[in-house]
Protein backbone atom coordinates (compact mmCIF):
# COMPACT_ATOMS: atom_id res chain seq x y z
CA UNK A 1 -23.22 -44.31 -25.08
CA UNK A 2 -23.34 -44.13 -20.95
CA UNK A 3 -20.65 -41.39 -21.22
CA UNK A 4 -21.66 -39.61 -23.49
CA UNK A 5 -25.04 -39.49 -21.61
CA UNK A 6 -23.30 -38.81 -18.66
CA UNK A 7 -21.11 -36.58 -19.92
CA UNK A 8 -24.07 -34.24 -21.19
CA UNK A 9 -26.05 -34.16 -17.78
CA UNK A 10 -22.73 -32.97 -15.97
CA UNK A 11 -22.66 -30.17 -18.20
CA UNK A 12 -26.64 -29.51 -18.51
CA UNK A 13 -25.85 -28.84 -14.93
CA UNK A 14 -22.71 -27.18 -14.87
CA UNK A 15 -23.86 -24.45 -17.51
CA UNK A 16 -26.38 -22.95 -15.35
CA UNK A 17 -24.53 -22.80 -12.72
CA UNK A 18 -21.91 -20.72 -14.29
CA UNK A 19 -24.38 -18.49 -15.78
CA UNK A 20 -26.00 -17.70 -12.74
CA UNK A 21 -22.59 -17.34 -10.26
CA UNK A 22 -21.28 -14.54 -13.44
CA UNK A 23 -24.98 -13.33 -14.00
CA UNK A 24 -25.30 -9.23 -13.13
CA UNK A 25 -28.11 -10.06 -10.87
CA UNK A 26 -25.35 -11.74 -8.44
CA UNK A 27 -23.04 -8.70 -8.97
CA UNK A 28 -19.99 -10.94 -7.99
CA UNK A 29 -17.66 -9.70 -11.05
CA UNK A 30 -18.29 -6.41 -11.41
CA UNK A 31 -19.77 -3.66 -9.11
CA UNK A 32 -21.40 -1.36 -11.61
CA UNK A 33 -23.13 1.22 -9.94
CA UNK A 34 -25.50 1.50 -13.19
CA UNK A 35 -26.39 -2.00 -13.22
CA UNK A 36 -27.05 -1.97 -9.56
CA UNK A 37 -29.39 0.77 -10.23
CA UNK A 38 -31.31 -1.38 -13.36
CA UNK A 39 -31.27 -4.60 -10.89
CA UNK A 40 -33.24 -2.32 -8.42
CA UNK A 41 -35.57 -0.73 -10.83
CA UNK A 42 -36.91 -4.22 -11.59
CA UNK A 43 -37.13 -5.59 -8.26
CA UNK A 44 -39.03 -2.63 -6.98
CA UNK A 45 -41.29 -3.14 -10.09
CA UNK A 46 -42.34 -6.33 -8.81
CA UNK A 47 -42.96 -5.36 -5.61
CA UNK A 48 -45.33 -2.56 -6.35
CA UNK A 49 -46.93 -4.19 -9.05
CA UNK A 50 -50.90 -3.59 -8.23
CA UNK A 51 -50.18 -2.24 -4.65
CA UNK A 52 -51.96 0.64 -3.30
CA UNK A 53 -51.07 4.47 -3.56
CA UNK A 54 -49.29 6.40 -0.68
CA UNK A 55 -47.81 2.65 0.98
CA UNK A 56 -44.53 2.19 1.53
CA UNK A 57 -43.13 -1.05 0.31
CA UNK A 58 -39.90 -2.93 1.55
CA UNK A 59 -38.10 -4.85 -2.22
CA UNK A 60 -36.86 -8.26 -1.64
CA UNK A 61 -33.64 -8.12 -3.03
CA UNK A 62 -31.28 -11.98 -4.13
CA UNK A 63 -30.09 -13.29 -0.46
CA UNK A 64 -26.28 -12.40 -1.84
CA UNK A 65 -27.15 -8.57 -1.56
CA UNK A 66 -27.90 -8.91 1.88
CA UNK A 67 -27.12 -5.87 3.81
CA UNK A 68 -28.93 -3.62 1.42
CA UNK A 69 -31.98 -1.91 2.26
CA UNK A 70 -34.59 -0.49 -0.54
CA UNK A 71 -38.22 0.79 -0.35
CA UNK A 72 -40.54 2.04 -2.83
CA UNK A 73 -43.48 4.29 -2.33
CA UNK A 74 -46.28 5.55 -4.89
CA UNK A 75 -47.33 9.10 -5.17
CA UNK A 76 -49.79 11.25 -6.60
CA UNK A 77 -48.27 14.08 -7.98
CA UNK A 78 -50.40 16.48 -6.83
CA UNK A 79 -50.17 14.88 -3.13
CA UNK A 80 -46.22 15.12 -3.25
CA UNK A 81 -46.59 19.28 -4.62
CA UNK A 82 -48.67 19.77 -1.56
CA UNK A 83 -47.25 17.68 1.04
CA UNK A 84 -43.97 16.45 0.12
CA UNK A 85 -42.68 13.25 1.87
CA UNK A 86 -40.37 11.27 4.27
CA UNK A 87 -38.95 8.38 2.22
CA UNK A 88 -36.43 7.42 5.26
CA UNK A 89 -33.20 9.08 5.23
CA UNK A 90 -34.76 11.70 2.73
CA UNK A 91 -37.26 14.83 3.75
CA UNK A 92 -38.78 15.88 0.47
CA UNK A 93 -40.57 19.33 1.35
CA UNK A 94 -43.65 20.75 -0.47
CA UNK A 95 -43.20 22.45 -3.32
CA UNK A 96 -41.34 19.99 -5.75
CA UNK A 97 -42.94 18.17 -8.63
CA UNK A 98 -40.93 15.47 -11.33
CA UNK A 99 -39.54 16.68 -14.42
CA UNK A 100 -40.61 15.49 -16.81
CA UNK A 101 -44.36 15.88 -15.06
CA UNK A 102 -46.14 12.66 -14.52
CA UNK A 103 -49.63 11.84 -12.83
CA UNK A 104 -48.03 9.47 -10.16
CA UNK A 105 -44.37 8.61 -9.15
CA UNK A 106 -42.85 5.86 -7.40
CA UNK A 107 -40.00 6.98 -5.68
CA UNK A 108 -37.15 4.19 -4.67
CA UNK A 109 -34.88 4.42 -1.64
CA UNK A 110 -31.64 2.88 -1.39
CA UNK A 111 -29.27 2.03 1.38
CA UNK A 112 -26.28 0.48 0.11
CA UNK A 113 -25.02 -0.64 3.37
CA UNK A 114 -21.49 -1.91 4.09
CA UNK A 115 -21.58 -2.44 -0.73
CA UNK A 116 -21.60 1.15 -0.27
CA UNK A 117 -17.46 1.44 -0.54
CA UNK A 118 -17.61 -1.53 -3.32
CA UNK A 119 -20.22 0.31 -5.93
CA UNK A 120 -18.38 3.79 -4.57
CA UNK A 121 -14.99 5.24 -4.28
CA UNK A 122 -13.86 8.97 -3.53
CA UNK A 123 -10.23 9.86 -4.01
CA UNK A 124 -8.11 10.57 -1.73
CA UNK A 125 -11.35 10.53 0.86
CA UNK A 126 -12.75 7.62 2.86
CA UNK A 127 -16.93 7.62 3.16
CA UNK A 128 -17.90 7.54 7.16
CA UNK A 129 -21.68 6.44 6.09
CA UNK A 130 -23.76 4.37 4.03
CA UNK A 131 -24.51 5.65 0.71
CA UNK A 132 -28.38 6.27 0.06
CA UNK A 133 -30.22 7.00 -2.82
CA UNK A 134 -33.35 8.19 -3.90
CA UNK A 135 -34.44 7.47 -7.53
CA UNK A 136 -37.99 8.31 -9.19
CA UNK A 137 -40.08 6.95 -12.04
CA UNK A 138 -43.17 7.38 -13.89
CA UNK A 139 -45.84 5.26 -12.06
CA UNK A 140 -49.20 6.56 -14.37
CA UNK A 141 -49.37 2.70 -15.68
CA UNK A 142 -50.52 0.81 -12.00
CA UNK A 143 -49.09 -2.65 -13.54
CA UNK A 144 -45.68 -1.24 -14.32
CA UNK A 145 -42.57 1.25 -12.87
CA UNK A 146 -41.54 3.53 -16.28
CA UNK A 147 -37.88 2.75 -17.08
CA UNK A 148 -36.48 6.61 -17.05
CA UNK A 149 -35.83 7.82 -14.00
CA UNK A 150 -37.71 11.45 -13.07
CA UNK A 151 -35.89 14.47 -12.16
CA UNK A 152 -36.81 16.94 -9.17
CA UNK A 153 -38.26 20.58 -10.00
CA UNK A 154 -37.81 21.96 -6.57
CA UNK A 155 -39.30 25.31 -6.27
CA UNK A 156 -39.14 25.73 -2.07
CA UNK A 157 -36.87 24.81 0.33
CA UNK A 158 -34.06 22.08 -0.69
CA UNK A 159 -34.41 18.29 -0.27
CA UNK A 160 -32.50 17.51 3.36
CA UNK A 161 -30.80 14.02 3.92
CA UNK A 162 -30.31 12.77 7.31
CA UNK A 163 -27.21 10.39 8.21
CA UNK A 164 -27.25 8.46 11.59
CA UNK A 165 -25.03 9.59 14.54
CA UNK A 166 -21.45 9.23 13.46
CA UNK A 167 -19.77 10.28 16.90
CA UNK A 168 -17.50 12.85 15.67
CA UNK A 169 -19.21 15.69 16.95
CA UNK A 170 -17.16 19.30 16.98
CA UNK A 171 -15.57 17.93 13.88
CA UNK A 172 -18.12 19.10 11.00
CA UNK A 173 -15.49 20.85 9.29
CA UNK A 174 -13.67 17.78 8.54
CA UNK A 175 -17.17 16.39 7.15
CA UNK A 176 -18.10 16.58 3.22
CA UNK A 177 -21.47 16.01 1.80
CA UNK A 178 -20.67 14.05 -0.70
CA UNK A 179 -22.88 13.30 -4.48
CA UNK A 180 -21.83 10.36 -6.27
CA UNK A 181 -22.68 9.21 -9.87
CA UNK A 182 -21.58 7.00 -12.04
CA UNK A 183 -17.90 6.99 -13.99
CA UNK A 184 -16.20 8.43 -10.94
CA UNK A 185 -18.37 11.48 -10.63
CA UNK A 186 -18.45 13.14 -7.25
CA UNK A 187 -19.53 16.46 -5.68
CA UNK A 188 -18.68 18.09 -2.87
CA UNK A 189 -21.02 20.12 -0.04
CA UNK A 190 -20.18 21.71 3.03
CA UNK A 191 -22.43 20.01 5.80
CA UNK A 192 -25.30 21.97 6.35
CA UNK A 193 -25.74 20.97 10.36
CA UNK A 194 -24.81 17.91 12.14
CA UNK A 195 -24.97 14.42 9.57
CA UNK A 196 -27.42 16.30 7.84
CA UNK A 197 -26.69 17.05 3.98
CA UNK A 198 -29.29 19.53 1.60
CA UNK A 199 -29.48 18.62 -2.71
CA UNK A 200 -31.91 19.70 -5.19
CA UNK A 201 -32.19 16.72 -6.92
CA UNK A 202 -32.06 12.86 -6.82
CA UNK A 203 -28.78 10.62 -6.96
CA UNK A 204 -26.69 9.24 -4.63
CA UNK A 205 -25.11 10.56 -1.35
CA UNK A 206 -22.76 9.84 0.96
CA UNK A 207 -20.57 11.39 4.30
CA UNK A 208 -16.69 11.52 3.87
CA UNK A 209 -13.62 12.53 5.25
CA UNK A 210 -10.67 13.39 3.95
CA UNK A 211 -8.04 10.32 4.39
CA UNK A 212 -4.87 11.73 7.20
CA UNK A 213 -2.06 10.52 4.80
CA UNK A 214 -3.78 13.19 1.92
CA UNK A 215 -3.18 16.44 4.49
CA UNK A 216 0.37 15.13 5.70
CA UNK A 217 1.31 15.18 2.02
CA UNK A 218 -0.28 18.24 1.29
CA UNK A 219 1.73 20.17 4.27
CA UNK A 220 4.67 18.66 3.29
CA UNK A 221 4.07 19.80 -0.22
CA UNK A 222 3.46 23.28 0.86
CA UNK A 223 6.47 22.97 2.77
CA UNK A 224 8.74 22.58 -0.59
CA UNK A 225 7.19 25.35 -2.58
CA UNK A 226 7.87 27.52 0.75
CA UNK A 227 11.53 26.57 0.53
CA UNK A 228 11.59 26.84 -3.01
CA UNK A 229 10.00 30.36 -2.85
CA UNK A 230 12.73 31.52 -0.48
CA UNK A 231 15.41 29.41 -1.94
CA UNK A 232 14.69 31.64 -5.24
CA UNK A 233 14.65 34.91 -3.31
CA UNK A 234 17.41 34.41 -1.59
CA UNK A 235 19.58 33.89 -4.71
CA UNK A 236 17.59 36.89 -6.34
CA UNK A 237 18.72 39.22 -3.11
CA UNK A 238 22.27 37.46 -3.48
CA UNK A 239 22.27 38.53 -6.86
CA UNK A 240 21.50 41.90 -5.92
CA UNK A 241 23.73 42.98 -3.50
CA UNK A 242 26.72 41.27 -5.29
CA UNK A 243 25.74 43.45 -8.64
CA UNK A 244 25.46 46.54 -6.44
CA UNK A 245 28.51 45.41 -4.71
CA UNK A 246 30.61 45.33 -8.14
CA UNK A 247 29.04 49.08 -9.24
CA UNK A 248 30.48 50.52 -6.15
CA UNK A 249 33.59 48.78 -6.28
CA UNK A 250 34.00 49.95 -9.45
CA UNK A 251 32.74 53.20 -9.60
CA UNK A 252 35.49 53.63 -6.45
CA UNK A 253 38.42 52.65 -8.59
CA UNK A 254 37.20 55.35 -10.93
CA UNK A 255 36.92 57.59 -8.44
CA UNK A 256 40.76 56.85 -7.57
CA UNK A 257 42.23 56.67 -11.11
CA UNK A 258 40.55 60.32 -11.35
CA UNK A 259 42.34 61.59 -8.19
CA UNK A 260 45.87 59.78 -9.74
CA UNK A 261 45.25 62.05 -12.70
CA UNK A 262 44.53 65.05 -10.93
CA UNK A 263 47.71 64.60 -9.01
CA UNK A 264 50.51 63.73 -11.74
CA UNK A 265 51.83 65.96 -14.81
CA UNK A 266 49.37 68.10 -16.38
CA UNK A 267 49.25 67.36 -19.88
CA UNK A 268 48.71 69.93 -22.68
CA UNK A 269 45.61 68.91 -25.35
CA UNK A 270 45.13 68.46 -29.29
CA UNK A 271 41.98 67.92 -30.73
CA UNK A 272 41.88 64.66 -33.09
CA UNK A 273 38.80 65.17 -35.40
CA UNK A 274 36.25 65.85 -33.13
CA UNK A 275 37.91 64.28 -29.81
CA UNK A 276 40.66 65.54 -27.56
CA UNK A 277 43.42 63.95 -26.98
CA UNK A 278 46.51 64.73 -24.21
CA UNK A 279 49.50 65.29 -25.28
CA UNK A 280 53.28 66.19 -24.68
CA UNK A 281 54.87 69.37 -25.57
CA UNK A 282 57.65 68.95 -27.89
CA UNK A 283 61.09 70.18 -27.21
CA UNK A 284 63.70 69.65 -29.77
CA UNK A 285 67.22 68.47 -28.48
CA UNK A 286 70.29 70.95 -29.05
CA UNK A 287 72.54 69.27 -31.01
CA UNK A 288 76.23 69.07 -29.32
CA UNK A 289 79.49 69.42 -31.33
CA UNK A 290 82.09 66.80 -29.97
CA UNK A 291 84.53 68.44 -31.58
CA UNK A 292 85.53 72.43 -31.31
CA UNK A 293 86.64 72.56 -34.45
CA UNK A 294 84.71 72.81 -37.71
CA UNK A 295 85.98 70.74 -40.72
């Protein structure tokens, strides 16, 4: 009766634990950038539950997503069309409003930090910054963030994002602005100006640079077509001359057996049907008697 008793507080305990280390809110299993978003939505509902208009807010996220950094303002509507707003990394200018239109908006930064390469990947490209995002949601109901995020109407200048100093100055053509979205999606900018990037919408952005090993295999790939491409014309030239070669060799032999002809016995001709053909004059023998006298 002691085990069994014993035996069902060990697992009373155990249980719980498990569910919490494989939970989503721990994010230890699986780095969904979805779910990240979701886990985010409802901490910065708590946070701004009942708090003022206009104040910025910094969301409390579990300790084991330390290194993240999110924020979440609230915004008249008709304050962010007149003024627009600095929401840290992101400039918002005048002149946008959220789609569909809402009386106030709670906007959400994100800074994934150094989970920025775990929720994120680019092919064949390596990300030189943290990847931020800005998110928005309806905010009309004080008590409560809406659960579909807003999109941006922008109608003046674009939205600009600002990445810290990354010490590779001179080099902004090696730079991409980078948009990333969930199932692998990514977009590609040129940089505008230095670690600054321009969008006309929300999501997720990042800084990258092409990986070395991608451009080494790319000029050695342009390498073999080149050699292919002359390989092929050098066997199409080969092919030429030898053809033109043969014609000429040929139409000197003719040339030759012409001259031969000219040169030997004239023969006399008889027409064959339509064709003529050459042909030997015919000259009977005179028969000989071997004997003088006639039987």
């Amino acid at each position: 009766m002691g085990r069994n008793r014993s035996g069902h507080a060990i697992t009373s305990v155990i249980f719980p634990l498990l569910l919490m280390l494989f939970s989503p809110v721990h994010g230890l299993t699986s780095y969904d950038p979805e779910s990240l978003d979701d886990l985010i939505h409802r901490y910065a509902m708590n946070a701004q539950a009942k708090k003022r208009t206009g104040t910025s807010l910094k969301v409390s996220l579990p300790a084991n997503f330390s290194g993240m950094e999110v924020s979440v303002v609230r915004l008249r509507s008709g304050h962010f069309w007149d003024r627009g707003v600095n929401v840290s990394s992101f400039y918002i200018p005048p002149r946008v409003h959220p789609f569909p239109f809402v009386k106030r908006l709670s906007i959400v930064y994100q800074n994934l930090g150094n989970w920025s390469t775990r929720y994120y990947k680019v092919p064949d490209y390596s990300l030189v910054a943290p990847v931020v995002g800005l998110m928005a949601y309806d905010a009309s109901n004080l008590s409560s963030l809406g659960s579909e995020a807003l999109k941006f109407s922008v109608q003046g200048d674009p939205i600009l994002i600002s990445f810290p100093d990354l010490g590779i100055r001179g080099k902004l053509e090696t730079l991409k602005c980078v948009k990333l979205g969930p199932d692998g999606f990514v977009q590609f900018r040129n940089i505008t100006r230095e670690n600054t990037c321009i969008t006309q919408g929300d999501g997720h952005f990042s800084l990258a640079v092409q990986n070395p090993e991608v451009e080494k295999n790319r000029r050695v790939w342009k390498w073999y077509v080149a050699g292919f491409g002359a390989g092929f014309l050098a066997l199409v030239l080969l092919g030429v001359i030898g053809y033109t070669t043969f014609k000429l060799a040929r139409s000197k032999k003719l040339r030759k057996m012409e001259a031969e002809s000219e040169n030997g016995v004239a023969l006399d001709a008889t027409s064959i049907g339509r064709s003529k053909m050459p042909s030997a004059s015919m000259v009977r023998t005179q028969p000989a008697l071997e004997q003088d006298c006639a039987p």
